[in-house]
PDB file of N, CA and C in Angstrom:
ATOM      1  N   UNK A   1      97.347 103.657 110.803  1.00  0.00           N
ATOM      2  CA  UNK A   1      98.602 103.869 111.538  1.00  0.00           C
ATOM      3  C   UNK A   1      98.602 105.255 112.166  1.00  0.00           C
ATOM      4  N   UNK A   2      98.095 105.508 113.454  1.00  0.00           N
ATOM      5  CA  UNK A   2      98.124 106.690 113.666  1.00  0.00           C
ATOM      6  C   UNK A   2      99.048 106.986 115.196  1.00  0.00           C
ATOM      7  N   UNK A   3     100.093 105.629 115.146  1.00  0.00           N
ATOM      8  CA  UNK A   3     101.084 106.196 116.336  1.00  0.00           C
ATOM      9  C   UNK A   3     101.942 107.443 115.466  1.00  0.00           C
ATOM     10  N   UNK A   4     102.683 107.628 117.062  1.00  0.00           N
ATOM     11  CA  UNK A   4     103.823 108.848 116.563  1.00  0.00           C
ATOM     12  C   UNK A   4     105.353 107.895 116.374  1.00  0.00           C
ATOM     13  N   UNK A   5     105.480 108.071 115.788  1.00  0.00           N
ATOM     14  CA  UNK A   5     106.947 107.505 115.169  1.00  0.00           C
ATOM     15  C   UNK A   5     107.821 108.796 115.218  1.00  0.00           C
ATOM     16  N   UNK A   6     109.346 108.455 115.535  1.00  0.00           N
ATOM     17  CA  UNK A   6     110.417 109.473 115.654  1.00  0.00           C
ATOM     18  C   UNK A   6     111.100 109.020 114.386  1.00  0.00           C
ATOM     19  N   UNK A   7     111.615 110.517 114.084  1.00  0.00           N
ATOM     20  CA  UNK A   7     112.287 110.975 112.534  1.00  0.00           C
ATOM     21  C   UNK A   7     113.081 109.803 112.245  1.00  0.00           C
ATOM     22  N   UNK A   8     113.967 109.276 112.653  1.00  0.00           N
ATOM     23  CA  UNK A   8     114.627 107.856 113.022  1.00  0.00           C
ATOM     24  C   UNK A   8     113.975 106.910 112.051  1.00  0.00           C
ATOM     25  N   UNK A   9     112.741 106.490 113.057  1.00  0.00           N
ATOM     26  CA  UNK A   9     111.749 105.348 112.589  1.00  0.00           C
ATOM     27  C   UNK A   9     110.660 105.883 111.273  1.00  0.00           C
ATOM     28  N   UNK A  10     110.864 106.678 111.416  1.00  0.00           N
ATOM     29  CA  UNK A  10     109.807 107.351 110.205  1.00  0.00           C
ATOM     30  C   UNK A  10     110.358 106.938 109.033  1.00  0.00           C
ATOM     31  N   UNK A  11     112.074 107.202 109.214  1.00  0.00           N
ATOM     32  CA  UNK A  11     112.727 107.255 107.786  1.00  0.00           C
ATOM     33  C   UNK A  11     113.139 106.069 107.662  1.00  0.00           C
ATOM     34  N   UNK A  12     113.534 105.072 108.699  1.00  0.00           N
ATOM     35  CA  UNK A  12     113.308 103.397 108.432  1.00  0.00           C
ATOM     36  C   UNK A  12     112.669 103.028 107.515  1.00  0.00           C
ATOM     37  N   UNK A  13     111.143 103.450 108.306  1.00  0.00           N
ATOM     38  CA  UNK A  13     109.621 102.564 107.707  1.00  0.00           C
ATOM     39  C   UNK A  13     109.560 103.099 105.987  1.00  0.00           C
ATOM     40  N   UNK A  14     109.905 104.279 105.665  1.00  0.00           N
ATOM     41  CA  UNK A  14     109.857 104.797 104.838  1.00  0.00           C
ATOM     42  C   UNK A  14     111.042 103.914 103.842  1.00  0.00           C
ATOM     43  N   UNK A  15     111.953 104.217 104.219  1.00  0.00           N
ATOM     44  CA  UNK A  15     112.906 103.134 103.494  1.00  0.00           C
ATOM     45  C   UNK A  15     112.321 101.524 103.037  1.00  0.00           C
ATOM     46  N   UNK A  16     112.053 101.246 104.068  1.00  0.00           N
ATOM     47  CA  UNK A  16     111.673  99.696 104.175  1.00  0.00           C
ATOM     48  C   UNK A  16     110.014  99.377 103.112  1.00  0.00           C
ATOM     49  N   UNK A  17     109.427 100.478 103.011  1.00  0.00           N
ATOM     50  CA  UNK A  17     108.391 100.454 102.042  1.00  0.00           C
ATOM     51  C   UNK A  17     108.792 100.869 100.718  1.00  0.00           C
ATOM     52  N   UNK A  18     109.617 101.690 100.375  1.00  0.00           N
ATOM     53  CA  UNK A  18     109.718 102.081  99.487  1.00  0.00           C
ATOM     54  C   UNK A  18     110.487 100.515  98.045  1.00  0.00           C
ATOM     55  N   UNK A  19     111.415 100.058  99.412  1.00  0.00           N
ATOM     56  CA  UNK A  19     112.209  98.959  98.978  1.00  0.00           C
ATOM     57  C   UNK A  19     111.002  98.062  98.446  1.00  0.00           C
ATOM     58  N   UNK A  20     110.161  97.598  99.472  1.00  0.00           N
ATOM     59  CA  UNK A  20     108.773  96.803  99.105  1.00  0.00           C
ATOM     60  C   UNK A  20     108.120  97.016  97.628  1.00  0.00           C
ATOM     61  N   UNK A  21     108.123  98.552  97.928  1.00  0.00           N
ATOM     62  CA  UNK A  21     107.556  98.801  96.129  1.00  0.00           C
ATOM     63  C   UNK A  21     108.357  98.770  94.985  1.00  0.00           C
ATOM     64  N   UNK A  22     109.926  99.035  95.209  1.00  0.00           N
ATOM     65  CA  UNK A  22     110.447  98.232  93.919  1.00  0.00           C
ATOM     66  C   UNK A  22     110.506  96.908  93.481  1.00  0.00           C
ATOM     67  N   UNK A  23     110.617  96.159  95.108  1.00  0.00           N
ATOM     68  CA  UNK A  23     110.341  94.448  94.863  1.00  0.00           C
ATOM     69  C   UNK A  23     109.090  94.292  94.264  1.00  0.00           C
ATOM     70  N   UNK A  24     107.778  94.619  94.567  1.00  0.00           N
ATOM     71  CA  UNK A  24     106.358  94.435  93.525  1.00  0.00           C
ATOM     72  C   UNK A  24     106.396  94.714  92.521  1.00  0.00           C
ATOM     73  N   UNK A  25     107.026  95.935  92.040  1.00  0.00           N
ATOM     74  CA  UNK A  25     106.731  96.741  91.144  1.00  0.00           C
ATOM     75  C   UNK A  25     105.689  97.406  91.094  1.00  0.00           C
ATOM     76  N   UNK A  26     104.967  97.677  92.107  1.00  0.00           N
ATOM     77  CA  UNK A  26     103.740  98.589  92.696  1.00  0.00           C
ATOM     78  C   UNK A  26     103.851  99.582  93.548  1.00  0.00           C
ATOM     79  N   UNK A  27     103.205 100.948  93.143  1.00  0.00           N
ATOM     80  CA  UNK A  27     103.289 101.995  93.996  1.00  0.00           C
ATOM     81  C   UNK A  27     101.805 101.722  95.091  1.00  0.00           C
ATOM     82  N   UNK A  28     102.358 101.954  96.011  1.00  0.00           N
ATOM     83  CA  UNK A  28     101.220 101.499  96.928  1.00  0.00           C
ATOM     84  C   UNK A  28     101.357 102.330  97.925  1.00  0.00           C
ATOM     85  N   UNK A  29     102.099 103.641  98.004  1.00  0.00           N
ATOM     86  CA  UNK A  29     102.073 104.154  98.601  1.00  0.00           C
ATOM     87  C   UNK A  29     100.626 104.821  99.498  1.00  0.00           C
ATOM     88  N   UNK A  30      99.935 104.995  98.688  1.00  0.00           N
ATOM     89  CA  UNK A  30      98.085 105.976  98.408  1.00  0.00           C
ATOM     90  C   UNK A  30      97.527 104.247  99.359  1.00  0.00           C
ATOM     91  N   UNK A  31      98.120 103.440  99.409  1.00  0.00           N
ATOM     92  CA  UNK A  31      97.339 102.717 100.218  1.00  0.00           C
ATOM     93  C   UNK A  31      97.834 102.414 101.487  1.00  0.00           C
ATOM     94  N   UNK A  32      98.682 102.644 101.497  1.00  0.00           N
ATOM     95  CA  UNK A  32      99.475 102.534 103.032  1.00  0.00           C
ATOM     96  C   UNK A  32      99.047 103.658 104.023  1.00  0.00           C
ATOM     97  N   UNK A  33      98.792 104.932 103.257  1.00  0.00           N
ATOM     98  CA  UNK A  33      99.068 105.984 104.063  1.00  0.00           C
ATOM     99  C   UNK A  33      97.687 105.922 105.168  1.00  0.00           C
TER     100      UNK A  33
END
C-alpha cells in the first residue's frame, strides 16, 4: 500500500482495521503494514 491517503482516510482505514482485529481476535497489524 504505498498510495498517499489524507489524515481523514488514514484514520478511517485505521479505524476500520482495527475493528477487523477485534472481530478475529488477531493482531495483524505487522502484516498489513
Amino acid at each position: 500500500m504505498s498510495k498517499n491517503y489524507t489524515p481523514e482516510e488514514r484514520d478511517e482505514i485505521q479505524k476500520r482495521l482495527t475493528d477487523l482485529v477485534r472481530k478475529s481476535g488477531r493482531m495483524t497489524f505487522g502484516e498489513l503494514r
